[in-house]
C-alpha atoms as a PDB file:
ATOM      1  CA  UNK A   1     321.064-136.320 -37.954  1.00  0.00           C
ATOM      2  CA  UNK A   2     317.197-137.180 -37.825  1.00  0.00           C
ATOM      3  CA  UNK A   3     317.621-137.577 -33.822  1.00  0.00           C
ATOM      4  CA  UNK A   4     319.410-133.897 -33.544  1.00  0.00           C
ATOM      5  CA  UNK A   5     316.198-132.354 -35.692  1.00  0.00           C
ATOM      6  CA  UNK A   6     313.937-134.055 -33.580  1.00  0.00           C
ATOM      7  CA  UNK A   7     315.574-132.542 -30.590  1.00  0.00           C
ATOM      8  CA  UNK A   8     315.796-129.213 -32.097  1.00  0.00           C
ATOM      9  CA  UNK A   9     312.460-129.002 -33.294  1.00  0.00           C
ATOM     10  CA  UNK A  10     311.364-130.202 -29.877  1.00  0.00           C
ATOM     11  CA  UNK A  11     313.173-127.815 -28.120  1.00  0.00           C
ATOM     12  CA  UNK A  12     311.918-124.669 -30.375  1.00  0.00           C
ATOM     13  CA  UNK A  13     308.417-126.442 -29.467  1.00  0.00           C
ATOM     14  CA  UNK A  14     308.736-126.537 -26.196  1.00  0.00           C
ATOM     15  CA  UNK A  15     310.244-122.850 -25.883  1.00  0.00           C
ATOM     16  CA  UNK A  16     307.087-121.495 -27.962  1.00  0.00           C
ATOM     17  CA  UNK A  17     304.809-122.534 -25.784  1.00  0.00           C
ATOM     18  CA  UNK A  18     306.204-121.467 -22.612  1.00  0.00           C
ATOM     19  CA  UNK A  19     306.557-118.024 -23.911  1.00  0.00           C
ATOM     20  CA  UNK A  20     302.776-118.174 -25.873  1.00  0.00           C
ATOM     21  CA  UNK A  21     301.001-115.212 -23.897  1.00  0.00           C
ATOM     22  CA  UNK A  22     297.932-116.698 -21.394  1.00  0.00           C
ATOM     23  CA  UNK A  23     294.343-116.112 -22.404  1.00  0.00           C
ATOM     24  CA  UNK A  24     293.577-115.762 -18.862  1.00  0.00           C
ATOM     25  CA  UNK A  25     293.805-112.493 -16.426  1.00  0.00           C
ATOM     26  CA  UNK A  26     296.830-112.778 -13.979  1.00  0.00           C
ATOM     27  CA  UNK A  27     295.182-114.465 -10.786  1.00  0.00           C
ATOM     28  CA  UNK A  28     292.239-115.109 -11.581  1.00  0.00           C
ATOM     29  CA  UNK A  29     290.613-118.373 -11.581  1.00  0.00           C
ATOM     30  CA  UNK A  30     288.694-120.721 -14.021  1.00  0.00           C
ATOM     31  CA  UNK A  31     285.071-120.811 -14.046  1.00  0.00           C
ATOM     32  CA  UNK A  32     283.906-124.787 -13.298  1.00  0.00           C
ATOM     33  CA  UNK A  33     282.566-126.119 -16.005  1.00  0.00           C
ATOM     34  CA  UNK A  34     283.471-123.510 -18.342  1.00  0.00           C
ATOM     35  CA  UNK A  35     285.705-123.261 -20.858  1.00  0.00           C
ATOM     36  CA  UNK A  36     287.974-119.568 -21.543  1.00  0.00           C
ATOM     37  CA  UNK A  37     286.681-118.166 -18.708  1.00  0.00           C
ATOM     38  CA  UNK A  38     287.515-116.913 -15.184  1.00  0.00           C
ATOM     39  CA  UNK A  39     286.840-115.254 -12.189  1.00  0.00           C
ATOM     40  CA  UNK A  40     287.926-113.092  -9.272  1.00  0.00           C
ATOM     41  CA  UNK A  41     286.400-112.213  -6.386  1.00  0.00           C
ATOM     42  CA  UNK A  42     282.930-113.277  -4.579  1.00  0.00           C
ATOM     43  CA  UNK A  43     279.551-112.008  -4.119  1.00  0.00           C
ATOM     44  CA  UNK A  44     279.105-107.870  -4.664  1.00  0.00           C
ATOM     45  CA  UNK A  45     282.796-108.218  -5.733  1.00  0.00           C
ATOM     46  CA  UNK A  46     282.974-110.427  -8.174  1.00  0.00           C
ATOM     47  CA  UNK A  47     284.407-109.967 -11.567  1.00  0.00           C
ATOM     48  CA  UNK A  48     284.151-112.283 -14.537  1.00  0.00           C
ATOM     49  CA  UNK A  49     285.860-112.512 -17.835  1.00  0.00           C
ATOM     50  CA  UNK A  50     285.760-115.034 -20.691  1.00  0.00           C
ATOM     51  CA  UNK A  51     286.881-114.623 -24.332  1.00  0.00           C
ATOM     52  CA  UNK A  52     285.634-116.773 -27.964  1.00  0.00           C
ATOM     53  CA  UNK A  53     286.637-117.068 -31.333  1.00  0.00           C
ATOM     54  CA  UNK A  54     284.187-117.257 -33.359  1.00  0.00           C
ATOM     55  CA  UNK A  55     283.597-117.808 -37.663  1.00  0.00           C
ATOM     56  CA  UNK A  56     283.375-114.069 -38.676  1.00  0.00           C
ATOM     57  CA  UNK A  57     283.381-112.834 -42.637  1.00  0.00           C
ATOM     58  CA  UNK A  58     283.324-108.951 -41.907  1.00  0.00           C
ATOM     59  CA  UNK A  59     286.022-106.527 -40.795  1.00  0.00           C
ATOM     60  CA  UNK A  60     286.722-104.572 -37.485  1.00  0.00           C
ATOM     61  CA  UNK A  61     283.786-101.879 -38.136  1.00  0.00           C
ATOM     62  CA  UNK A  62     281.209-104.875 -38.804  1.00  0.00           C
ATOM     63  CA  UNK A  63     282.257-106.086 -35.710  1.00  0.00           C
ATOM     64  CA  UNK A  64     282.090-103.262 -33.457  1.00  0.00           C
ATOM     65  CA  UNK A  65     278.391-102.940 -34.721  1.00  0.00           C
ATOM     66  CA  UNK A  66     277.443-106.354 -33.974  1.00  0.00           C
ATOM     67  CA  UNK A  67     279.167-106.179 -30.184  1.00  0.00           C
ATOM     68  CA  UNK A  68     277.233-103.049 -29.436  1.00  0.00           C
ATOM     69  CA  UNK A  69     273.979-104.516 -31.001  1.00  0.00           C
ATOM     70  CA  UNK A  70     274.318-107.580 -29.125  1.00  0.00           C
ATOM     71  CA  UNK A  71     275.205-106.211 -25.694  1.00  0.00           C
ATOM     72  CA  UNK A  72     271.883-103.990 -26.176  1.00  0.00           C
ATOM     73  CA  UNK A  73     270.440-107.020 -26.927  1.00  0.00           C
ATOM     74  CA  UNK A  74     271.496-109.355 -24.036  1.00  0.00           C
ATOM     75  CA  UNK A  75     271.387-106.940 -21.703  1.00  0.00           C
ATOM     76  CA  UNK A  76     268.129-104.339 -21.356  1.00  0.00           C
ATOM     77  CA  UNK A  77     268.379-101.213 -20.477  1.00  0.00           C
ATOM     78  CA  UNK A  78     272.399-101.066 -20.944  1.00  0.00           C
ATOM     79  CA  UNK A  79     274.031 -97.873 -22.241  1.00  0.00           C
ATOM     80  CA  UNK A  80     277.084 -97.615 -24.287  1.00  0.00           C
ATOM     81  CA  UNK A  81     279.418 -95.223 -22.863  1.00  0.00           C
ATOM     82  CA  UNK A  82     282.481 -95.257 -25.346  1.00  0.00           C
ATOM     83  CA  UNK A  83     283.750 -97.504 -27.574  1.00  0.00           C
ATOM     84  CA  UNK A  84     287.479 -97.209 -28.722  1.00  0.00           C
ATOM     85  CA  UNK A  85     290.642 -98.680 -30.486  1.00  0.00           C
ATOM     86  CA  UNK A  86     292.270-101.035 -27.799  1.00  0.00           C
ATOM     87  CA  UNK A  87     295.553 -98.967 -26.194  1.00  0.00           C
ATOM     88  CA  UNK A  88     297.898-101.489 -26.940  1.00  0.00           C
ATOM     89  CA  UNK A  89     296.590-102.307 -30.477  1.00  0.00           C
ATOM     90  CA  UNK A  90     295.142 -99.522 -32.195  1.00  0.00           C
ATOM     91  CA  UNK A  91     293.655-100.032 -35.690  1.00  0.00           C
ATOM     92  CA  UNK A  92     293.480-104.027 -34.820  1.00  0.00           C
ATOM     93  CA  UNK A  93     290.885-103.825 -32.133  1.00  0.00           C
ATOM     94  CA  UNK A  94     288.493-102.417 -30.107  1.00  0.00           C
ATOM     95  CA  UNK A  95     287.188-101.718 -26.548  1.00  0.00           C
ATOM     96  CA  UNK A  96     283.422-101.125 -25.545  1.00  0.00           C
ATOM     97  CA  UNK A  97     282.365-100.066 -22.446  1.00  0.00           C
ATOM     98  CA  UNK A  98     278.273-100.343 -21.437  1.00  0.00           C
ATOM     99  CA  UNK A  99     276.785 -99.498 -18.140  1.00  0.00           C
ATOM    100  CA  UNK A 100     274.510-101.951 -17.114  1.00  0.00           C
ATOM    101  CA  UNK A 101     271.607-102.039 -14.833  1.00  0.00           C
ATOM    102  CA  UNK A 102     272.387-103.599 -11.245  1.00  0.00           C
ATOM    103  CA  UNK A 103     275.815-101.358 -11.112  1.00  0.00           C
ATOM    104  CA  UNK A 104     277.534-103.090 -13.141  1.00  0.00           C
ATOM    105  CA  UNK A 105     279.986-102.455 -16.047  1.00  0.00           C
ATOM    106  CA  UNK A 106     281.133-104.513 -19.197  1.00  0.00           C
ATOM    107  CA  UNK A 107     283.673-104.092 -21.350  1.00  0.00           C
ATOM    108  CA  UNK A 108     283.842-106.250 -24.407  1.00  0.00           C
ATOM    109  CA  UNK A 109     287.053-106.085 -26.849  1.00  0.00           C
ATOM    110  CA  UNK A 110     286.894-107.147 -30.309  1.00  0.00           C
ATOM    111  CA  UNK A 111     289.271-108.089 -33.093  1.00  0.00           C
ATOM    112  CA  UNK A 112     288.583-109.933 -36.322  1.00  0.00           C
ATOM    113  CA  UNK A 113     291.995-112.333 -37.722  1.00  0.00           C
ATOM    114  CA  UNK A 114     292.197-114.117 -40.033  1.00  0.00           C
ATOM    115  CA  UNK A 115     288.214-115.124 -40.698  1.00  0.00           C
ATOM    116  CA  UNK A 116     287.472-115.140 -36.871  1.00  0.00           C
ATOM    117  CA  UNK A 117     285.849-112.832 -34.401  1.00  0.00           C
ATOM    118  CA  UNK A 118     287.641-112.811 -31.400  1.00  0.00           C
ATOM    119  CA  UNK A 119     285.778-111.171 -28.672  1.00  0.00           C
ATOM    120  CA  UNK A 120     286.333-110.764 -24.655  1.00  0.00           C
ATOM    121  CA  UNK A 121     283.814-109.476 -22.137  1.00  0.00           C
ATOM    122  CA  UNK A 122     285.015-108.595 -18.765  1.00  0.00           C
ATOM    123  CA  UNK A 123     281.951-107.502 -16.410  1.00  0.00           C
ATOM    124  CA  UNK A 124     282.568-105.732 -12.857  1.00  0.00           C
ATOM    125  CA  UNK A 125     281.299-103.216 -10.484  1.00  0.00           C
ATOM    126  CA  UNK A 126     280.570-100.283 -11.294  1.00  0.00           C
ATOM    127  CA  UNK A 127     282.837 -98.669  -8.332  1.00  0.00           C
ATOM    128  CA  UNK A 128     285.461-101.351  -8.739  1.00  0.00           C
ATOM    129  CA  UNK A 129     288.860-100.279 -10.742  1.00  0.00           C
ATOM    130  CA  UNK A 130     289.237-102.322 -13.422  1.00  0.00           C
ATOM    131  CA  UNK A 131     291.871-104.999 -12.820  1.00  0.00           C
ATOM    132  CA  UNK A 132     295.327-104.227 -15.164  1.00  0.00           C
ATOM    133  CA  UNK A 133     295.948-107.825 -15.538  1.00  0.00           C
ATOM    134  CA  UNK A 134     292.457-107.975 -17.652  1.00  0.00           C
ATOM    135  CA  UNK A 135     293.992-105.645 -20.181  1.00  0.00           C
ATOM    136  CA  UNK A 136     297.009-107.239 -20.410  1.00  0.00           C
ATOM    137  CA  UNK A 137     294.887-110.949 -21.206  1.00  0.00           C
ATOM    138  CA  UNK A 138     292.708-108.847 -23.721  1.00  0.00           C
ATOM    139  CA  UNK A 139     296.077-107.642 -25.391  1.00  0.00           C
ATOM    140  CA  UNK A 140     297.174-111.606 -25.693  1.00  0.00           C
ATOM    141  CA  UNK A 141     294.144-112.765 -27.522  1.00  0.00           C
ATOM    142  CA  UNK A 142     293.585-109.273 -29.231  1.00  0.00           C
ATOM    143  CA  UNK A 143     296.658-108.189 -30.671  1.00  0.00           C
END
């Protein structure tokens, strides 16, 4: 009886964690060195995205404050063009999109759980479409 457990509960195991949803963007590949984070492309084309979980007391509005005051911060001269509920999870997180200086955008998504920030940034070209499968690994940590 213990053995058949033990294989069930390995089995469920196993299962879970082939179907737990990647943190990373379709394709893309890890940064050296790095930990949750990625890359795609080279030189004028390159796109980067990384996400952290960090200790966070507030709710989603405290949040989306400290992401916008904090992307003005790290990066002068940056403008915030919108800053919205995340498609795919509205009410349980956000999206901001800055401009940035050099041509370049970034787009940070936010979502507090369970006493943690969770927060991606995804910087590209300005010109460049953003890439789908980026969405879809902001939806796995996000939602």
């Amino acid at each position: 009886m213990v053995k058949k457990r033990f294989a069930y509960f390995l089995a469920v195991a196993t299962l879970a964690a082939c179907n737990a949803a990647s943190p990373a963007p379709a394709g893309w590949q890890p940064v050296p060195g790095e930990q949750n984070a990625w890359r795609h492309g080279t030189g004028p084309t390159l796109q980067t995205y990384e996400y952290r979980r960090t200790d966070f007391s507030g709710a989603l509005p405290d949040l989306a404050s400290q992401v916008t005051v904090d992307a003005l911060i790290q990066h002068p001269g940056a403008r915030l063009r919108s800053s919205n509920p995340l498609g795919p999870c509205p009410g349980a997180a956000g999206l901001a999109t800055f401009s940035l200086s050099g041509g370049r955008v970034l787009q940070e998504g936010f979502a507090v759980h369970d006493g943690q920030a969770i927060r991606t940034v995804y910087m590209r070209p300005a010109g460049q479409r953003a890439d789908s499968n980026v969405l879809t690994a902001m939806q796995n940590v996000l939602c």
